[in-house]
Protein backbone atom coordinates (compact mmCIF):
# COMPACT_ATOMS: atom_id res chain seq x y z
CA UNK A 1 0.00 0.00 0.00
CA UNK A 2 1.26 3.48 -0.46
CA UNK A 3 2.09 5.79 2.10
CA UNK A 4 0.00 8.65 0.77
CA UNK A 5 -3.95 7.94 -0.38
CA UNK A 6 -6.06 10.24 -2.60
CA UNK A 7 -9.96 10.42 -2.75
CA UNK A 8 -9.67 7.99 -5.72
CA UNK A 9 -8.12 4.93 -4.09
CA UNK A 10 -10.52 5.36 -1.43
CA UNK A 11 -13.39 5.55 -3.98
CA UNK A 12 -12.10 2.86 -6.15
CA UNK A 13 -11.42 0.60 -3.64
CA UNK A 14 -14.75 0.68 -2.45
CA UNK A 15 -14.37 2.19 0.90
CA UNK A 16 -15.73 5.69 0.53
CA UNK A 17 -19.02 5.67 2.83
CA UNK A 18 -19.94 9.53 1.12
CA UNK A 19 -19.63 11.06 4.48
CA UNK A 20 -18.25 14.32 2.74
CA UNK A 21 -15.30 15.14 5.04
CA UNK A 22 -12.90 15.20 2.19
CA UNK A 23 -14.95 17.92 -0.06
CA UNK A 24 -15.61 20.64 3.51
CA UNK A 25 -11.48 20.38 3.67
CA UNK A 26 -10.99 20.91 0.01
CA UNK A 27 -12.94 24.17 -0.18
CA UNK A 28 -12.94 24.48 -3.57
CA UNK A 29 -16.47 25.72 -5.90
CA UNK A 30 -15.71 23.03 -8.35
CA UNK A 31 -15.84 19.97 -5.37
CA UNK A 32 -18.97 18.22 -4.17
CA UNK A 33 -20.79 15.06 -3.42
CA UNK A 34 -22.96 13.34 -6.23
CA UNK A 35 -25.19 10.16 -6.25
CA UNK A 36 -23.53 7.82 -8.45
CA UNK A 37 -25.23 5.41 -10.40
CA UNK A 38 -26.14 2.72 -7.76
CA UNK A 39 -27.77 5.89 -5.54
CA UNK A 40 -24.27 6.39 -3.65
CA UNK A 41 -22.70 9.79 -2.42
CA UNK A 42 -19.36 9.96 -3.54
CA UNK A 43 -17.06 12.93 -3.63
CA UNK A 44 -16.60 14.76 -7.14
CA UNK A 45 -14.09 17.54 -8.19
CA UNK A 46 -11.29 18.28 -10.60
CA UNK A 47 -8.99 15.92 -11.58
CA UNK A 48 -5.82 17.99 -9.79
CA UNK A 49 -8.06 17.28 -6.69
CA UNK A 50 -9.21 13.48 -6.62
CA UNK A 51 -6.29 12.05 -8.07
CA UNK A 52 -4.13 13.96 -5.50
CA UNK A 53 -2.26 12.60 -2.89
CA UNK A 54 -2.47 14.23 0.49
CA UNK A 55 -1.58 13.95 3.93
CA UNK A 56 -4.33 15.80 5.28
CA UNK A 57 -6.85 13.54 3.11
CA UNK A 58 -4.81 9.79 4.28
CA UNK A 59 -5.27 11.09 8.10
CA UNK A 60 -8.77 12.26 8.09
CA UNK A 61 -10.71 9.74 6.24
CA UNK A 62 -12.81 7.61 8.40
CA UNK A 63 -12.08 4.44 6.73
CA UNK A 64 -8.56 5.32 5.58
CA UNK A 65 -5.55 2.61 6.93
CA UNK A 66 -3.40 6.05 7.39
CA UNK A 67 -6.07 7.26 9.71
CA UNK A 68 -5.94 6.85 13.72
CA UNK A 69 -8.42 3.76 14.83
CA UNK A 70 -11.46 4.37 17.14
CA UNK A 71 -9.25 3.32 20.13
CA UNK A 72 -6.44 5.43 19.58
CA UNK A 73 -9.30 8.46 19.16
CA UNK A 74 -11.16 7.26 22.13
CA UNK A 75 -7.73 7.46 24.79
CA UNK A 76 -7.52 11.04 23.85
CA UNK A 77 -11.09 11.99 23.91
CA UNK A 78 -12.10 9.75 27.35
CA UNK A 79 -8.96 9.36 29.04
CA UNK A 80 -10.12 8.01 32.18
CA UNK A 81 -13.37 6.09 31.01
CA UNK A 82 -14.86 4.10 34.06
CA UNK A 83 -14.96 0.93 31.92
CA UNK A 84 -13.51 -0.41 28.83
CA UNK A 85 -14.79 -2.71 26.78
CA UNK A 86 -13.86 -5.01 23.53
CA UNK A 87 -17.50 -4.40 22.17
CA UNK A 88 -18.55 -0.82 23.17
CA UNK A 89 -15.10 0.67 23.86
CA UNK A 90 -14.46 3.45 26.69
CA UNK A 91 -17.83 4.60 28.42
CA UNK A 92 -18.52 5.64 31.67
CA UNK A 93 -22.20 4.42 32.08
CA UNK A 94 -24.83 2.08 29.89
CA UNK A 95 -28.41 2.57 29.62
CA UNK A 96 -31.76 0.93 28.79
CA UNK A 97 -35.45 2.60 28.86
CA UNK A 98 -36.70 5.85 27.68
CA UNK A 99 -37.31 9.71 27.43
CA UNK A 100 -40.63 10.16 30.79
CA UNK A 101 -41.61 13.37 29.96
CA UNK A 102 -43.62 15.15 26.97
CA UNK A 103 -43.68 13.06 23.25
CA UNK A 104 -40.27 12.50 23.06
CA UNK A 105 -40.67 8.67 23.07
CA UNK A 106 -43.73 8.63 20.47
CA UNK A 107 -42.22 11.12 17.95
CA UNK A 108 -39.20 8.89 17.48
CA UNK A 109 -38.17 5.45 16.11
CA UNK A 110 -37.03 4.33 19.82
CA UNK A 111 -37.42 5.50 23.32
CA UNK A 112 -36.83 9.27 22.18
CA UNK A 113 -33.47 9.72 23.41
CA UNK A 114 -31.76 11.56 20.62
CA UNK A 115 -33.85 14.61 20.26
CA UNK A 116 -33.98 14.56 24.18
CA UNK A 117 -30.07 14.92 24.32
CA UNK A 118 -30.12 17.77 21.85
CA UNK A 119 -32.42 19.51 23.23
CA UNK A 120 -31.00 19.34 26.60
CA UNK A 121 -27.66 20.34 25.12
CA UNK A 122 -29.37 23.82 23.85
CA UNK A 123 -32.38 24.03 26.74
CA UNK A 124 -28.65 24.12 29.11
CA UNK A 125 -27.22 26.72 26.98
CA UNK A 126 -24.28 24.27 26.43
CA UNK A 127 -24.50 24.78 21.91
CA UNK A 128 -25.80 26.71 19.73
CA UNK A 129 -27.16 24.40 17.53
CA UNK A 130 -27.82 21.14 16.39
CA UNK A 131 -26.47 19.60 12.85
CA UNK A 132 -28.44 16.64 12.06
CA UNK A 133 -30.92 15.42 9.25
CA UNK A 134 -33.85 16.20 8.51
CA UNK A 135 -36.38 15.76 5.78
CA UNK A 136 -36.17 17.97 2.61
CA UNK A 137 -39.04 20.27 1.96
CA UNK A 138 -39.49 19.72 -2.10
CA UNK A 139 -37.32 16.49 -2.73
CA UNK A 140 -38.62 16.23 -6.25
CA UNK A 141 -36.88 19.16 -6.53
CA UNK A 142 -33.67 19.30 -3.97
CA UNK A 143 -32.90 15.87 -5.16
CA UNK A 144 -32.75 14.46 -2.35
CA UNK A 145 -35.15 12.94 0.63
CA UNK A 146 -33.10 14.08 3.73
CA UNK A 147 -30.01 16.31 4.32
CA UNK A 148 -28.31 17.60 7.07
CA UNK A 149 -29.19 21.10 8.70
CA UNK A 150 -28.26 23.18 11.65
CA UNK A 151 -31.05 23.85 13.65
CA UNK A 152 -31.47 26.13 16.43
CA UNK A 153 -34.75 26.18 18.43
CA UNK A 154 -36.07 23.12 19.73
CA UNK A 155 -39.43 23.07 16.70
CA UNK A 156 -36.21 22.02 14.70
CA UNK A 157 -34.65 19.92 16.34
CA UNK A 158 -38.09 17.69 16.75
CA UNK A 159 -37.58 17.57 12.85
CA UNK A 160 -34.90 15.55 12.94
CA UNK A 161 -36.89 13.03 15.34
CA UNK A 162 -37.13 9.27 13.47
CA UNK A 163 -34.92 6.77 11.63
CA UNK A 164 -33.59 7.82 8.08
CA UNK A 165 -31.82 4.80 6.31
CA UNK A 166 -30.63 7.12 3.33
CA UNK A 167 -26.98 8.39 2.10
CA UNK A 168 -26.36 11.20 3.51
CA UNK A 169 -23.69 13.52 3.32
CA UNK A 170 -21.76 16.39 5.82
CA UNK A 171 -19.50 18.67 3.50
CA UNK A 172 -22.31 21.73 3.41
CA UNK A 173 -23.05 21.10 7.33
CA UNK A 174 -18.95 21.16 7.84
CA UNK A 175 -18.52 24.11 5.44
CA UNK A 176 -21.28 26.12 7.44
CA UNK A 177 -19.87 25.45 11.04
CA UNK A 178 -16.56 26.57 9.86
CA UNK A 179 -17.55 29.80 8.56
CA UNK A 180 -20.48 30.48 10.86
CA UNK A 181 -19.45 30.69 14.74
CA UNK A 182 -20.90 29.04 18.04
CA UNK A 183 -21.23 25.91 19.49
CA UNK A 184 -22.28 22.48 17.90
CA UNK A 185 -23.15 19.40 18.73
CA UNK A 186 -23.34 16.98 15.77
CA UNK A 187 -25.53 13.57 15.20
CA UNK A 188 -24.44 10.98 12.98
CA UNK A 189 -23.59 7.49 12.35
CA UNK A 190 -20.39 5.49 13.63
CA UNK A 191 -18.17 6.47 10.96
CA UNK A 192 -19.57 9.79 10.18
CA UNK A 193 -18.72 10.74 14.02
CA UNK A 194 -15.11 9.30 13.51
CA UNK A 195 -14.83 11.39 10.37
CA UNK A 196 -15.51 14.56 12.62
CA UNK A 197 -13.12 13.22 15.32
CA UNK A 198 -10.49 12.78 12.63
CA UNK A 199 -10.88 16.28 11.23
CA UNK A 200 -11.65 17.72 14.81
CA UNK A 201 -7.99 16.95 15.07
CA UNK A 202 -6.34 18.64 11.91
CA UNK A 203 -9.09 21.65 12.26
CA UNK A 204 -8.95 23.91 14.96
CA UNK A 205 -11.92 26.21 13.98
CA UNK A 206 -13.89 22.49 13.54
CA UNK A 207 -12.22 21.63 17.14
CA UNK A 208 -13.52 24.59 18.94
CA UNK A 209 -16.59 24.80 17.17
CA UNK A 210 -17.93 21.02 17.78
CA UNK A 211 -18.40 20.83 21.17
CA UNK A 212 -20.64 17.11 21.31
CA UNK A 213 -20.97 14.22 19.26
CA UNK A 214 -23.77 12.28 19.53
CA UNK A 215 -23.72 8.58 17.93
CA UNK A 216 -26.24 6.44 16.33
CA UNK A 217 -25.59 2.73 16.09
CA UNK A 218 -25.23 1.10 13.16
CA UNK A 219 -26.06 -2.13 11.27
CA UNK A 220 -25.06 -0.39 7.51
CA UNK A 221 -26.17 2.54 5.12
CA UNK A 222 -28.15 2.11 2.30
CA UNK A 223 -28.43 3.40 -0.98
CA UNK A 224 -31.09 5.86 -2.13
CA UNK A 225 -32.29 3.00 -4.61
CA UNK A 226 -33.68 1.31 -1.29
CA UNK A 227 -36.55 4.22 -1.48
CA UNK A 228 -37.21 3.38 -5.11
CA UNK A 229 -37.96 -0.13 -4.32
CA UNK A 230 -40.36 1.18 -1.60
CA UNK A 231 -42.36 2.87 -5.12
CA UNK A 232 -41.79 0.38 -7.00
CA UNK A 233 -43.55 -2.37 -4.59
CA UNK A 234 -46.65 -0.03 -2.97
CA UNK A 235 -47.40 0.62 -6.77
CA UNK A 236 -46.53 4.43 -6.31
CA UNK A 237 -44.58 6.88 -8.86
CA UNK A 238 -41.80 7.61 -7.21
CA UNK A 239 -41.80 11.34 -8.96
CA UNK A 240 -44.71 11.84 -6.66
CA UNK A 241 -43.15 10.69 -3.33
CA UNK A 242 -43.03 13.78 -0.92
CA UNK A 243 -42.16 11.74 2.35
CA UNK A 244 -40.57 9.02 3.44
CA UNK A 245 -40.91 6.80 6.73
CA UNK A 246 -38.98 4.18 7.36
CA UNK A 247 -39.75 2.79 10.52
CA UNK A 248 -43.88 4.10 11.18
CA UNK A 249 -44.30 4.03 14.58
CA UNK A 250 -47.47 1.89 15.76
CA UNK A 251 -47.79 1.45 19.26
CA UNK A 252 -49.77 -1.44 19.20
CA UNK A 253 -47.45 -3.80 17.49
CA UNK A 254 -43.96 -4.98 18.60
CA UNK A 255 -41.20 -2.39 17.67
CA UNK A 256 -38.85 -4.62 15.52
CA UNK A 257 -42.20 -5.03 13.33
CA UNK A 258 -40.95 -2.16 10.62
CA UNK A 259 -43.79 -0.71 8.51
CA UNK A 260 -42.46 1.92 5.71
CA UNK A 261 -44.61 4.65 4.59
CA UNK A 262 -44.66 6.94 1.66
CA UNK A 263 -46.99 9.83 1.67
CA UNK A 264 -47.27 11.43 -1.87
CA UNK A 265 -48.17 15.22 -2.97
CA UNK A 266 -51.82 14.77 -3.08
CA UNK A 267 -51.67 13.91 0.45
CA UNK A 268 -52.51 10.44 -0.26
CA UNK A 269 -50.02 7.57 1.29
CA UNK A 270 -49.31 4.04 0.90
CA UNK A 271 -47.24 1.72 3.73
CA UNK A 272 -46.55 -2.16 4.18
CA UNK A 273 -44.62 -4.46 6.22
CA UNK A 274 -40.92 -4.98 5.64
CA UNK A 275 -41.35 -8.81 6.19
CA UNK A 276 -43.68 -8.30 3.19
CA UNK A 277 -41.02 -6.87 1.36
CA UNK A 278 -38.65 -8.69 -1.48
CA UNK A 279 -35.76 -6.91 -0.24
CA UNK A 280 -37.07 -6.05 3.38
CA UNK A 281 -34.85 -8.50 5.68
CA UNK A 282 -32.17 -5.75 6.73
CA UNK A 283 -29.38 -8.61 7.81
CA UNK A 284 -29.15 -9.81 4.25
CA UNK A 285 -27.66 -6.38 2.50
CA UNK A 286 -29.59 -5.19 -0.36
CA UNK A 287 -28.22 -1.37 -1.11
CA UNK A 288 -25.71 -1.95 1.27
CA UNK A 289 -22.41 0.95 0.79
CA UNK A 290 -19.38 -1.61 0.19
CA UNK A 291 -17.50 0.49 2.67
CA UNK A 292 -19.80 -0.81 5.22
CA UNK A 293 -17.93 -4.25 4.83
CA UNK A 294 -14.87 -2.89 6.52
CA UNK A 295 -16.46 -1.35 9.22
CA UNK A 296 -15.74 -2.32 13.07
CA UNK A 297 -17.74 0.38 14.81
CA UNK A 298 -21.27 -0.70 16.13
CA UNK A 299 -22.14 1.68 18.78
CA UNK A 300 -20.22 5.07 17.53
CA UNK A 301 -17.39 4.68 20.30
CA UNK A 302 -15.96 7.73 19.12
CA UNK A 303 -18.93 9.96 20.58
CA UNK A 304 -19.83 11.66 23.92
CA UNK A 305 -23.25 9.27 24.13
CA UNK A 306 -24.67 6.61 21.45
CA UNK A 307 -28.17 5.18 20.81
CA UNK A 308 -29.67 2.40 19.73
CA UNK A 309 -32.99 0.33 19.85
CA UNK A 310 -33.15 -2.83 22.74
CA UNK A 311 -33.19 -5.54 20.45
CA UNK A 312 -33.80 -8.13 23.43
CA UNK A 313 -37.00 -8.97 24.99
CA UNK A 314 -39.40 -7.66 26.49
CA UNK A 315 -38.01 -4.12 25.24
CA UNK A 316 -38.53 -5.33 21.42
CA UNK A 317 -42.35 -5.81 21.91
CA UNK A 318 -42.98 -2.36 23.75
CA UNK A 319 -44.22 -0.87 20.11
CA UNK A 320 -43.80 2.76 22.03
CA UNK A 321 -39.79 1.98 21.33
CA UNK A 322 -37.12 1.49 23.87
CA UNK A 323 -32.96 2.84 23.78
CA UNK A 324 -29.77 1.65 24.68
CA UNK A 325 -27.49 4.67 25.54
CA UNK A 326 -23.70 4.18 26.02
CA UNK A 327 -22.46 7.69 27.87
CA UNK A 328 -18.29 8.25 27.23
CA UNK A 329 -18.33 11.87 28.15
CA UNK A 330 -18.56 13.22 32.00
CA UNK A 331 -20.54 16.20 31.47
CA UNK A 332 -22.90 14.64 29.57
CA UNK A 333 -23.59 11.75 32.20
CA UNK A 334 -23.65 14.52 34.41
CA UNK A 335 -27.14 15.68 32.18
CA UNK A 336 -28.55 12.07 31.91
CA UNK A 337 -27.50 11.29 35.82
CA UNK A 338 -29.90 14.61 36.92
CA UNK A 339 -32.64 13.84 34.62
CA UNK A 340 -32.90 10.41 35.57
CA UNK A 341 -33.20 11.85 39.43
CA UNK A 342 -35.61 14.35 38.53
CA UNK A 343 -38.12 11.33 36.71
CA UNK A 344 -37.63 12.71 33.62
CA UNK A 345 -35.24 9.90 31.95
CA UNK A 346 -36.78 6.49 32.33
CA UNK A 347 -33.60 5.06 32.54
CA UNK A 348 -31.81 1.66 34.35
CA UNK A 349 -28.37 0.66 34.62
CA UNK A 350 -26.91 -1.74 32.43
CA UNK A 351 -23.83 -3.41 31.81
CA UNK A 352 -21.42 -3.79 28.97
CA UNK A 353 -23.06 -7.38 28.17
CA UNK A 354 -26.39 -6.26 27.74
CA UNK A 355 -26.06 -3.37 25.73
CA UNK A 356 -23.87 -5.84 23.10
CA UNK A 357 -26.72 -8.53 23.73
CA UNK A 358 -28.72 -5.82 21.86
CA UNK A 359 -26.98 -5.79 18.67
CA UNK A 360 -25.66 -9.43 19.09
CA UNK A 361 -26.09 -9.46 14.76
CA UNK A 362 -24.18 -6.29 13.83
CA UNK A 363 -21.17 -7.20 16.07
CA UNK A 364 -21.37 -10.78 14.61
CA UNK A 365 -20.97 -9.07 11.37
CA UNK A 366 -18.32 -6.87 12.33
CA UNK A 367 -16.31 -8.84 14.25
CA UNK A 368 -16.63 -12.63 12.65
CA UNK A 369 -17.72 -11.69 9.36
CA UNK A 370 -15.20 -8.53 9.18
CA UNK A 371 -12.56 -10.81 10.08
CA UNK A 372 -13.46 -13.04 7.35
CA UNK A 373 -13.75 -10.37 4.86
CA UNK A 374 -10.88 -9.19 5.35
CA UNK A 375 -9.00 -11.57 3.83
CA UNK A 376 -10.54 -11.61 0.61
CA UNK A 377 -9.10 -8.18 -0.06
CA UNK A 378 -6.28 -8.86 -3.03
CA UNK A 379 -6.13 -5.27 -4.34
CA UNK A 380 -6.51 -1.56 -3.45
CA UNK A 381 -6.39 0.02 -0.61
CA UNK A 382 -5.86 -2.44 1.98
CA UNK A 383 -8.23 -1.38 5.76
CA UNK A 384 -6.37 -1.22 8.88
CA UNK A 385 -9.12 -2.30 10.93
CA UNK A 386 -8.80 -3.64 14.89
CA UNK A 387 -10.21 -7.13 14.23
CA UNK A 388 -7.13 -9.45 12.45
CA UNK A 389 -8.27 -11.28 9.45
CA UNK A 390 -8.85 -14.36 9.81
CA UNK A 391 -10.38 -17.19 7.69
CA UNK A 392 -10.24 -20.62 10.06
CA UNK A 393 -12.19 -19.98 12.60
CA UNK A 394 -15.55 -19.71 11.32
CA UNK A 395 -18.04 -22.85 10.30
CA UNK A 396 -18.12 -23.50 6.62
CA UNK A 397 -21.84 -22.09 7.13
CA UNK A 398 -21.16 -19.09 8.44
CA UNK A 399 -18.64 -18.38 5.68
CA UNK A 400 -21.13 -18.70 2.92
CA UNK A 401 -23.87 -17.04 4.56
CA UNK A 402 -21.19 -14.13 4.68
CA UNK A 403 -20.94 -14.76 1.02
CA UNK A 404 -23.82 -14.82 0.19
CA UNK A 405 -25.21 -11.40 2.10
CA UNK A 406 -22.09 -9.97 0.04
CA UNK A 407 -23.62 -11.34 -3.13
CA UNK A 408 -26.97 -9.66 -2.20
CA UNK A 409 -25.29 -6.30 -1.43
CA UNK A 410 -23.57 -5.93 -4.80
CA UNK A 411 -25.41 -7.68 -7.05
CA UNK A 412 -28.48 -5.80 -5.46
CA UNK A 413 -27.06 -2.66 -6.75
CA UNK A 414 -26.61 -3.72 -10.12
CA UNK A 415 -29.72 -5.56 -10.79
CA UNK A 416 -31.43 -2.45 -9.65
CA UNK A 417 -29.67 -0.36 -11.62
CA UNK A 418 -30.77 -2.60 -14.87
CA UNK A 419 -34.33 -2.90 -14.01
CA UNK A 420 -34.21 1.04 -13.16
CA UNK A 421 -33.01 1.29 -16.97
CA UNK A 422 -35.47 -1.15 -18.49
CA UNK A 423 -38.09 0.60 -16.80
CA UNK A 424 -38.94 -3.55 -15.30
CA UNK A 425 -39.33 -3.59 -11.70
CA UNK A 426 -40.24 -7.60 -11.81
CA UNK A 427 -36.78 -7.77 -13.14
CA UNK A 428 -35.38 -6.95 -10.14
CA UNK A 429 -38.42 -7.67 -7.25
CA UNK A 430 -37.81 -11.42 -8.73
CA UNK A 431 -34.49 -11.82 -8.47
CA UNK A 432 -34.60 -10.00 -4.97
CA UNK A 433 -36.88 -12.88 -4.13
CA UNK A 434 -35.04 -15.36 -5.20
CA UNK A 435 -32.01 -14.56 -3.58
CA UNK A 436 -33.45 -13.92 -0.51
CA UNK A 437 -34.81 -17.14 -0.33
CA UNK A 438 -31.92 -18.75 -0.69
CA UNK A 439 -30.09 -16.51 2.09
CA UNK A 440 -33.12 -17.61 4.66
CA UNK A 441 -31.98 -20.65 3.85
CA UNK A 442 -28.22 -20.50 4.39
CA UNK A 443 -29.41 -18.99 7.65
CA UNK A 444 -32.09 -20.68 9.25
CA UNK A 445 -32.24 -24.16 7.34
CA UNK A 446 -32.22 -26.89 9.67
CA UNK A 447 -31.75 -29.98 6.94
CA UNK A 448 -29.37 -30.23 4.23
CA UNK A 449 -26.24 -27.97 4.43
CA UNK A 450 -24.71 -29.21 1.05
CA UNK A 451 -27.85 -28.79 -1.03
CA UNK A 452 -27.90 -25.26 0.08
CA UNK A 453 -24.09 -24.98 -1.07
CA UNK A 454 -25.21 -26.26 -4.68
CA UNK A 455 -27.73 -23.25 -4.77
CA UNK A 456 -25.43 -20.72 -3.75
CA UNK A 457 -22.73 -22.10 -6.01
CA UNK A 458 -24.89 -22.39 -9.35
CA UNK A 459 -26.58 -18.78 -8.54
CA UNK A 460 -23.11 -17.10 -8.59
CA UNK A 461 -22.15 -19.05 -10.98
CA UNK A 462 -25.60 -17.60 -13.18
């Protein structure tokens, strides 16, 4: 590998996640972020630019082997954590339960805990504002369903309240802070948080400015094709889509039962099941960003406080939602600690077992299946990632069901991308099915192992 990286190795090596760190450093009118073809954010600019080799670039992005790891970030930013942990990292205190008082808890996905800790942040007069995503007024015409946005009064922060599984991008949100003062706190997924850590670091305007992080966990980010297949299957143009929920909150059913909802610009709106979805089983990867292969961060360890739903029982039934909140910095358990006394956190302790017990599938992916990955990596950039690789260790089923959910996440892409052309959604909706089918079957089938092999083997092979 060479010492030096440019935004093209990282792009053509398929570990740009589009987080748009590299474009708010460039600065430059003729640099920006662009869907690509499969519905991707990936940075765009002059030639001079991309194909340029830069320190500044190889240290601050997130998935870059030149960059500092989350532990190495974490021992500056927590030095004295009360516990450490191989899954969650350095924290001082773990959580389950949710926000007591007003609608937090029904105007979000989960228990309500994000917008609670942003608001907090500004009701205490500890920011400014607030740069997280929102929904885009006109996305027919912005070109986009969500983007980030600063937002200073707590109306606009409840905005940003729900669950958007949609590429999303920071370089205008980075470019503003810069050039506008005050205080931020910033929301965003595992790597996205890392990125601002990294450049928090080379920046001192960004260092001053960003004064909490506040992390989402993550199983992977999808493509913007994923709300296309949402048209395509509740039989509505997707020119006419004004609004898009992923996870529609209905109190009355168990909260891991995801219902997606598109309301249209007649006011009209259309929402199923994701179980009756082709592609709607998250685990197996359709639209999944590459990048998101050689990832190692769950729980956003990099961040003052992380949240995430209680994937365990009985919190997974409560259809009114229930967090998991991992607190790293002092002042912030300080916030949580207080609220908690005064009833207005419906919080318990928990430990570091629990909390992973949660998300037992995305840290069997990262860990077991990164592992795994990593050694299939023959050219490119090469990831530096905490977990060696490693190819002995798991069953023989295991390593085709991480196969096959590859399979899925690029071929996914690329089927879409034909059907999208031919203007035939069956084209794709069938294969979806069929490939699904076959990954329920590397993953719960009880009888025949081999025969399931022979499946696998002649689809790839087709």
């Amino acid at each position: 590998m060479k010492e030096l990286l440019s935004p093209k190795d990282i792009v053509r090596s398929g570990l740009c996640i589009g987080c748009g760190s590299c474009v708010a450093q460039a600065r430059l009118a003729d640099t920006h972020m662009e869907f690509d073809a499969y519905g991707q954010l990936k940075p765009e600019g002059s030639s001079s630019w991309f194909h340029h080799d830069s320190e500044s670039f190889t240290r601050t992005c997130p998935f870059s082997p030149g960059a500092r790891n989350e532990d190495q970030l974490a021992a500056e930013l927590f030095p004295a954590p009360t516990h450490r942990d191989a899954a969650l990292g350095s924290f001082q205190s773990a959580y389950v339960g949710y926000v007591a008082e007003e609608e937090f808890r029904m105007q979000g996905s989960s228990g309500g805990m994000v917008t609670w800790v942003a608001m907090e942040l500004l009701r205490k007069g500890l920011i400014d504002g607030v740069a997280h995503v929102v929904a885009t007024k006109d996305p027919q015409a912005d070109g986009r369903y969500f983007r980030y946005r600063i937002s200073r009064t707590e109306a606009e922060i409840n905005e940003g309240a729900k669950s958007r599984y949609y590429p999303i991008e920071m370089s205008e949100i980075l470019s503003t802070i810069r050039e506008v003062p005050g205080r931020y706190a910033v929301v965003g997924i595992p790597c996205f948080i890392k990125a601002v850590q990294l450049l928090r670091q080379e920046d001192p305007i960004i260092r001053e400015r960003i004064q909490f992080t506040l992390g989402l966990f993550c199983g992977h980010m999808k493509s913007a094709r994923f709300v296309e297949s949402f048209a395509w299957q509740l039989n509505v143009p997707i020119k006419e889509v004004e609004r898009v929920e992923y996870r529609q909150k209905l109190p009355d059913r168990p909260a891991n039962w995801y219902n997606a909802k598109l309301t249209l610009r007649d006011g009209s709106s259309a929402n199923r099941d994701w179980w009756n979805l082709a592609d709607g089983d998250w685990g197996a990867g359709f639209y999944m960003n590459n990048a998101c292969n050689f990832c190692d961060d769950v729980v956003a360890e990099t961040s003052d406080i992380s949240f995430g739903d209680a994937w365990v029982e009985p919190y997974s039934s409560d259809g009114r939602g229930t967090n998991v909140v991992v607190v790293r910095s002092p002042l912030v358990e300080q916030l949580v600690e207080s609220a908690i006394q005064a009833g207005r956190l419906n919080l318990e302790t928990v430990d570091a077992k629990f909390v992973e017990q949660t998300q037992a599938a995305g840290f069997r992916q990262r860990r077991e299946g990164l592992a795994y990955r990593l050694t299939w990596r023959k050219r490119g950039v090469r990831p530096r990632k905490r977990v060696a690789p490693d190819s002995k260790t798991q069953t023989k089923q295991r390593k085709l069901i991480y196969r096959m959910r590859n399979f899925i996440t690029q071929g996914s892409h690329r089927v879409f991308r034909l059907a999208r052309a031919l203007r035939s959604p069956q084209l794709y909706l069938g294969w979806a099915r069929m490939v699904l089918s076959i990954y329920h079957g590397l993953a719960y089938h009880q009888g025949n192992f081999s025969e399931m092999r022979k499946r696998f083997d002649g689809l790839r092979k087709a």
